[in-house]
Structure formats: C-alpha cells, structure tokens
Protein backbone atom coordinates (compact mmCIF):
# COMPACT_ATOMS: atom_id res chain seq x y z
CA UNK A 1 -45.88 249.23 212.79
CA UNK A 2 -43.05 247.06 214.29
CA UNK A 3 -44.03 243.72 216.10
CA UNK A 4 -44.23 245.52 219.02
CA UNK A 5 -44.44 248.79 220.31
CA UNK A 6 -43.44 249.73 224.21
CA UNK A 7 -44.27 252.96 225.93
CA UNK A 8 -43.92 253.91 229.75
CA UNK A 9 -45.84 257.07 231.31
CA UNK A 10 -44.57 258.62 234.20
CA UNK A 11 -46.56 261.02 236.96
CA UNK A 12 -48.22 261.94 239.68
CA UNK A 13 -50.89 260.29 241.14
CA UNK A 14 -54.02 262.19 240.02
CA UNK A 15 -52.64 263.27 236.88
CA UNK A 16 -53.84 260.82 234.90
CA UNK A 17 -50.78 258.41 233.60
CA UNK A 18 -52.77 255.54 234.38
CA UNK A 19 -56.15 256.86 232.43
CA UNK A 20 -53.83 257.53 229.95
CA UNK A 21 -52.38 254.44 229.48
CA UNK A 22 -55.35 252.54 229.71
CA UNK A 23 -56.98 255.29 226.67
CA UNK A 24 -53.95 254.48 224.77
CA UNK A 25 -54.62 250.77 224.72
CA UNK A 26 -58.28 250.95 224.20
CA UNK A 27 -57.23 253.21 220.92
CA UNK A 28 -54.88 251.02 219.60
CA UNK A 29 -57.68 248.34 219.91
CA UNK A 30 -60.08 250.51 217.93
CA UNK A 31 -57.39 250.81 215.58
CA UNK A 32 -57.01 246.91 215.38
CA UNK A 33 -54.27 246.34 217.03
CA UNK A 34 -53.25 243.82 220.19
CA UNK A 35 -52.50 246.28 223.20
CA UNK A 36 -52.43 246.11 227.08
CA UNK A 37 -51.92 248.37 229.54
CA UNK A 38 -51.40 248.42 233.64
CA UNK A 39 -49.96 250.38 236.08
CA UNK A 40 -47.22 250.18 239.03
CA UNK A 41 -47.87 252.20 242.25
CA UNK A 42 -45.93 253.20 244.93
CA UNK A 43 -47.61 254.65 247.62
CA UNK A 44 -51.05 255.05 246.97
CA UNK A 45 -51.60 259.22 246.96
CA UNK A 46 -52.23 261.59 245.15
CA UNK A 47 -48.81 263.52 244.24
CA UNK A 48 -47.07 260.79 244.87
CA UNK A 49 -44.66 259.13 241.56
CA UNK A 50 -46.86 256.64 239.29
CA UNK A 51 -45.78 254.82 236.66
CA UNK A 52 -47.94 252.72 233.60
CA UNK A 53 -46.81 250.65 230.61
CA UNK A 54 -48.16 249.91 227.43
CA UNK A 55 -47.88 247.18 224.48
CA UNK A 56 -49.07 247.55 221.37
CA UNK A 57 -48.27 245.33 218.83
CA UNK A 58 -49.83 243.31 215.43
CA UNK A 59 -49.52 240.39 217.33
CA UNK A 60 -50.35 238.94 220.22
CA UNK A 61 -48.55 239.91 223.17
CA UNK A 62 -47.20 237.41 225.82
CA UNK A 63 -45.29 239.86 227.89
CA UNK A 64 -47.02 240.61 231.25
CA UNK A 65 -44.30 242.70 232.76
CA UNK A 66 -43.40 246.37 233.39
CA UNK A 67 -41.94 247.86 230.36
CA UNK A 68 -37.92 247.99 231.25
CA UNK A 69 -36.70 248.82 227.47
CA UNK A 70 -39.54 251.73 226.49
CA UNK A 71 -39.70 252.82 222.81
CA UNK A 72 -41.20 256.15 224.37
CA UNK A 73 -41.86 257.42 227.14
CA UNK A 74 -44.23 260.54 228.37
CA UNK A 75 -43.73 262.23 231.50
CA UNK A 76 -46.66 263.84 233.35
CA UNK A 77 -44.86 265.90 235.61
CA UNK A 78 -41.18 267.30 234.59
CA UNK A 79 -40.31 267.44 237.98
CA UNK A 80 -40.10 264.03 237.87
CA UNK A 81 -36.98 264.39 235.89
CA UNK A 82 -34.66 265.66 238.81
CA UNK A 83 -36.67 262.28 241.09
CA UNK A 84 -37.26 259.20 239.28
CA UNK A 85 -34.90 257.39 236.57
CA UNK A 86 -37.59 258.03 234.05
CA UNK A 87 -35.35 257.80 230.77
CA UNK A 88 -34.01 254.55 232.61
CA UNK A 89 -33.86 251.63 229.41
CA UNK A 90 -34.65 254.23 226.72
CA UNK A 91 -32.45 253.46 223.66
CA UNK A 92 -30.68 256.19 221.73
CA UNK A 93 -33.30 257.80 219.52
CA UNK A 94 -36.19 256.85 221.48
CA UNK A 95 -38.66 259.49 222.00
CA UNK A 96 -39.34 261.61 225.03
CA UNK A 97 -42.74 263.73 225.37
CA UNK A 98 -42.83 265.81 228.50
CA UNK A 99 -45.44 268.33 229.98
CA UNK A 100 -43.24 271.23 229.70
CA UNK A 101 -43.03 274.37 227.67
CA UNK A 102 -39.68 273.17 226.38
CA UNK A 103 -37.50 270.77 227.10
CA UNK A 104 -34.98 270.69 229.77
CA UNK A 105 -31.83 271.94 228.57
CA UNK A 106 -29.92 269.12 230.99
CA UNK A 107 -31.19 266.58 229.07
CA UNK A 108 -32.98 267.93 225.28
CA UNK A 109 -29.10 268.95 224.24
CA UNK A 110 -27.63 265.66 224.72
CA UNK A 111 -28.05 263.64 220.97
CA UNK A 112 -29.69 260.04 222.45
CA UNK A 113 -32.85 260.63 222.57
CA UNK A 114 -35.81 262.62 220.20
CA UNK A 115 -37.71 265.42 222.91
CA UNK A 116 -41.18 267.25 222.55
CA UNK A 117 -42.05 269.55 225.17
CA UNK A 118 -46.02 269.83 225.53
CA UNK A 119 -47.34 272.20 227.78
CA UNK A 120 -50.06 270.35 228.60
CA UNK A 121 -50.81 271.56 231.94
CA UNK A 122 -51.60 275.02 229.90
CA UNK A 123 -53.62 273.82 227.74
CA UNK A 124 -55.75 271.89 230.09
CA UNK A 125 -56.14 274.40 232.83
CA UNK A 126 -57.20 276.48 230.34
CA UNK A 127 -59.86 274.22 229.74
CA UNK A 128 -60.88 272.17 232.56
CA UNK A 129 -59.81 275.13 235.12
CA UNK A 130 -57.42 271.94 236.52
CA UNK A 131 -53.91 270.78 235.16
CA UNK A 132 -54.50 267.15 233.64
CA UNK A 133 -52.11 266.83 231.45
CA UNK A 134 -52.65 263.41 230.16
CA UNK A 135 -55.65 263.60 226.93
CA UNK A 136 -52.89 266.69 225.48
CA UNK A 137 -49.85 264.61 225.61
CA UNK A 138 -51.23 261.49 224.77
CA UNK A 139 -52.60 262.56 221.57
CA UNK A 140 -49.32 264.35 220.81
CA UNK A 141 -47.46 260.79 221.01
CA UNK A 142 -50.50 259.99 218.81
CA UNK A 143 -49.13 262.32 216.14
CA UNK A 144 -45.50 261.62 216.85
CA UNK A 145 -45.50 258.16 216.39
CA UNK A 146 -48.48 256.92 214.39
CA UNK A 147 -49.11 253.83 216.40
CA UNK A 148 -52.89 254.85 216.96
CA UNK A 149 -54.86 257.50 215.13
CA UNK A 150 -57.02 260.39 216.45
CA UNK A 151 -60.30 259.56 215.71
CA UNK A 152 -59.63 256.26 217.69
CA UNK A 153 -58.44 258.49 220.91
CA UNK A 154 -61.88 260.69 220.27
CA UNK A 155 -63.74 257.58 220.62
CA UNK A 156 -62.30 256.26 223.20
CA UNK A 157 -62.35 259.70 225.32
CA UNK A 158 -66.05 259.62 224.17
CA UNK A 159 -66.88 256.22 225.57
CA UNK A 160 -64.76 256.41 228.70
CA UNK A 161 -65.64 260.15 229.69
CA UNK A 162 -69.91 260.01 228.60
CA UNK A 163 -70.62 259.72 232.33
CA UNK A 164 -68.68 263.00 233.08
CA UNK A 165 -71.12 265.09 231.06
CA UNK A 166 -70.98 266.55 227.52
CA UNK A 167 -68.69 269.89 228.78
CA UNK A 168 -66.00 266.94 229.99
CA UNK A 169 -65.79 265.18 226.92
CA UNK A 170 -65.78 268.39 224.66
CA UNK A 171 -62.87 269.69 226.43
CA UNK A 172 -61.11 266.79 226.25
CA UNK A 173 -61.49 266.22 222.86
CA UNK A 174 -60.22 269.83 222.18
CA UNK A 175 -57.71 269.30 224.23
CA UNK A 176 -57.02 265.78 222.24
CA UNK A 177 -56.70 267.35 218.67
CA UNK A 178 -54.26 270.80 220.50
CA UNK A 179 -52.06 267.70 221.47
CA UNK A 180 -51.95 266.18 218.20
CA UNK A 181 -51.49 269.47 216.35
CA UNK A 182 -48.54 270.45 218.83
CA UNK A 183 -47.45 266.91 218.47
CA UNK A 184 -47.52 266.84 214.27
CA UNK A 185 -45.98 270.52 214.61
CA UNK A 186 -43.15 269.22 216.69
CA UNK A 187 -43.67 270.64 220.05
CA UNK A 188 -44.55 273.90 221.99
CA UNK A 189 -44.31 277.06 219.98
C-alpha cells in the first residue's frame, strides 16, 4: 500500500455512505492498518446528498479534513452524478465505483478515470427486500483496490450488524462476497 490511501463516498441519506465508510475503516484496522473515517452532512434527511471520507494509510494519519484529492471514490446513488461535483479532485486514473448497471456513457468514455458499475441496489433488494447499496459496493472497492481484504469486511459486518439478527448479517455478508466477486470480475455482467 502507498503511505496513504484517500477515498470519498457519495449518497443519499439512508443509504448507507456513512456505515460504509465507517465499515471501511474498522476493516482496514482489522487488517492493521491506521484508518479514519467521518462524514459531512447537509441537511439532515433522508434522500437528501451525504458525503464521507476515509484514510487509510501504514502510518499514522494527521489529516483531519474532508478528503478534497480522493484516490477513489464510490457513489451510492448515480443520480448524484447529474447533482453534486462528485468526481470533483479525482486525478486521472483514479477509480470510480458507482451503483449502476453500467456506467454512464457521459462520463465511463472519457479516458481520466478507471469506472465499475455495481448494481448494488439489485443485489440488495434482492436480499434485504430494500435497496442499500453500500455492504455490495464497498466490498467491490475491496476487490478493486486491495487496501483491505474480505474476511476483514465479514468481520466487521459481523460485529457491527450482531444486534440486527442472524438473517441481517447473512445477507449482508452474501451481499459482501457478490460485491467482491463483481468487483474482482470487473463490474456488472
């Protein structure tokens, strides 16, 4: 891993991009690394744009502001594209996941950046009867990047999820290893 690595989730509020971020960094801890993670809200609703940021890094990490220069970032909502500056500080070849079934042809043609279209709202729907996106396309930047490795995301889903009941966790942790297959496979088929 590099010294440091940045990553920015975008949403909606009550899609998860804050659980997300916050599973992320409790991975990369499990995996022995230095991490952090917080959120920025807007207006406080559900629906409404959210934003979180993570560091992870072999180091410790003295930055305590919003990520403005992402490595990735992974939108919750591609909606979001058309709204918010979400691709805002991402350097050419930096990696976009988004919940889509493939990426938006405005943007996945253009050569700066690496896309994966996830379509994460499928796959959880399908099994939590609810799109939440966020355990499918986190473990797909899992894959992607290497910077923390499934069995840490299983344990952490485990942990954070046990008072949700066994059905919960299950589908989460399917929905965990259909992210990081898509994401090792290179996207939606």
């Amino acid at each position: 891993m590099a010294l440091m690595q940045q990553i920015r989730f975008h949403g909606r509020g009550g899609q998860g991009a804050v659980s997300a971020a916050a599973l992320l960094s409790l991975a990369a801890f499990e995996d022995g690394f230095e991490a952090q993670a917080f959120p920025k809200f807007g207006s406080e609703r559900r629906g409404a744009p959210v934003e979180s940021y993570v560091r992870i890094s072999d180091r410790p990490i003295r930055s305590h502001n919003q990520v403005y220069a992402p490595d990735a970032v992974v939108i919750l909502d591609a909606t979001l594209l058309r709204s918010e500056p979400v691709l805002h500080g991402l350097g050419a070849g930096g990696l976009v996941i988004v919940n889509a079934e493939t990426a938006p042809r405005s943007y996945a043609d253009g050569p700066a950046h690496r896309w994966l279209a996830v379509p994460a709202s499928r796959f959880s729907a399908e099994r939590l009867g609810r799109p939440l996106p966020n355990t499918v396309l986190l473990a797909a930047l899992a894959a992607v990047t290497g910077w923390v490795g499934l069995p840490a995301l299983e344990a952490v889903v485990r942990r954070h999820l046990a008072r949700k009941g066994e059905k919960v966790v299950s589908a989460n942790i399917e929905m965990l290893r259909e992210g990081f297959r898509l994401g090792a496979e290179g996207g939606a088929a």
